[in-house]
C-alpha atoms as a PDB file:
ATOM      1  CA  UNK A   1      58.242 127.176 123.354  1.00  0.00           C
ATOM      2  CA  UNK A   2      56.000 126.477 126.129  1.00  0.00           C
ATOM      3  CA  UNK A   3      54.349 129.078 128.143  1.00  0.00           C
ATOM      4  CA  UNK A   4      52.921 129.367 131.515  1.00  0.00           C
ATOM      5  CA  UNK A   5      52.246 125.676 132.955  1.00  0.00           C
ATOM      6  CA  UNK A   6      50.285 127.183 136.301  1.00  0.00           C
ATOM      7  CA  UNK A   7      49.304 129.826 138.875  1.00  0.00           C
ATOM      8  CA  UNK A   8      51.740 132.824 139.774  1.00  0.00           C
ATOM      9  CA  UNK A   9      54.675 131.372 141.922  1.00  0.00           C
ATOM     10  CA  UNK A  10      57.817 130.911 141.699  1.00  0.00           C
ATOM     11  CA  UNK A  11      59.230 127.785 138.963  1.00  0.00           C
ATOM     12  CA  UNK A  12      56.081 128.164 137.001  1.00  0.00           C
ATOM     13  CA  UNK A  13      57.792 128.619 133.493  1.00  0.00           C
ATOM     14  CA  UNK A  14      58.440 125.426 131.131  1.00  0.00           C
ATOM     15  CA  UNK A  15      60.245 125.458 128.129  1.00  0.00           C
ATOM     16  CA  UNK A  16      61.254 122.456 125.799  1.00  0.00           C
ATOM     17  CA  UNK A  17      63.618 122.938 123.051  1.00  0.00           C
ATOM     18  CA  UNK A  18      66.183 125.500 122.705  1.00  0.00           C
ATOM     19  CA  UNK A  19      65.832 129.290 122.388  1.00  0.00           C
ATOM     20  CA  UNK A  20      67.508 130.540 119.389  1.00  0.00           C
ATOM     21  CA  UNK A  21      68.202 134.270 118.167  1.00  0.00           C
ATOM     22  CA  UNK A  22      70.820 136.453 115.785  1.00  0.00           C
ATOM     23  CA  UNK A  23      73.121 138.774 117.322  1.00  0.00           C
ATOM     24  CA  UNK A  24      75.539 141.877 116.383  1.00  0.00           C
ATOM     25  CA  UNK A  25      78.265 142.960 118.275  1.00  0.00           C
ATOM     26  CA  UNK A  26      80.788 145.804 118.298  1.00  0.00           C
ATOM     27  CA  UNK A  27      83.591 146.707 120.276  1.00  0.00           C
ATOM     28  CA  UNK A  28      85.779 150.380 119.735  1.00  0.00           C
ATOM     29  CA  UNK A  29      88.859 151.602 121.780  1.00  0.00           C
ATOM     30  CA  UNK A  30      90.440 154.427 120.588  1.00  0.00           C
ATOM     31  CA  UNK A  31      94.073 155.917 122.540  1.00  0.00           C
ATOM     32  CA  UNK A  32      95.392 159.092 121.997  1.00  0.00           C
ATOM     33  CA  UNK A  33      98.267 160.555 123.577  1.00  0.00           C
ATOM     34  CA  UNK A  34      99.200 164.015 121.042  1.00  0.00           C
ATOM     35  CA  UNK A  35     102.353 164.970 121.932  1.00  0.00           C
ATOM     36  CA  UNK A  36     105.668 163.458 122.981  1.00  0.00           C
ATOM     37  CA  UNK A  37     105.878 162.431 119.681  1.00  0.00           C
ATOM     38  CA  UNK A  38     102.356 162.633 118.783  1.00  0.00           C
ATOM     39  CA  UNK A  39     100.453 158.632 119.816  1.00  0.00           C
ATOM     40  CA  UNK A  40      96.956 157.512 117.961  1.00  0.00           C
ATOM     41  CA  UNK A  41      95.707 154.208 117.901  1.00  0.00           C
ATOM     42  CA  UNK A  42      92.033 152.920 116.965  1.00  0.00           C
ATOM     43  CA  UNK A  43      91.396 148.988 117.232  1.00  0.00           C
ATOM     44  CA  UNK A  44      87.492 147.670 116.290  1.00  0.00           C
ATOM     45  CA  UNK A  45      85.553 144.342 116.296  1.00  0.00           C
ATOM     46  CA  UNK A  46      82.585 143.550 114.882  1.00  0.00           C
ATOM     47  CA  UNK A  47      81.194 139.949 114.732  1.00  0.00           C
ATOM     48  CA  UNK A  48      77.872 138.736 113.843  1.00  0.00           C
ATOM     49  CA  UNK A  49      76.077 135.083 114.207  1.00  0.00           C
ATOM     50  CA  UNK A  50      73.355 132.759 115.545  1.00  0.00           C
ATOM     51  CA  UNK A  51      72.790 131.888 119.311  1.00  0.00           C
ATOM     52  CA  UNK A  52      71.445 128.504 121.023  1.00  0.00           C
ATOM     53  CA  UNK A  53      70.624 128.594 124.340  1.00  0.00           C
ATOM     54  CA  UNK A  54      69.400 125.336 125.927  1.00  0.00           C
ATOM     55  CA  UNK A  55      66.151 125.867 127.743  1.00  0.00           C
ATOM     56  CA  UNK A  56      65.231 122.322 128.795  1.00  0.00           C
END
């Protein structure tokens, strides 16, 4: 990836190619609800891949 390509201002970044990276995710939610006849519930997610983001 390309780097500065002049003086401080705005639009002064260039980058060719595509930015790439790894991410892990998680998501929780828990209910509850103890009494009138006693409610619990847990639901999770948890995902992990690669991600492209097109620069040029």
């Amino acid at each position: 990836m390309s780097a500065l390509s002049g003086p401080a201002n705005a639009y002064n970044y260039r980058a060719t190619g595509n930015d790439t990276g790894h991410s892990f995710n998680g998501v929780i939610k828990l209910d509850a609800r103890l009494t009138d006849k006693d409610h619990i519930a847990a639901t999770w997610f948890v995902g992990q891949g690669t991600q492209t983001a097109p620069t040029s």
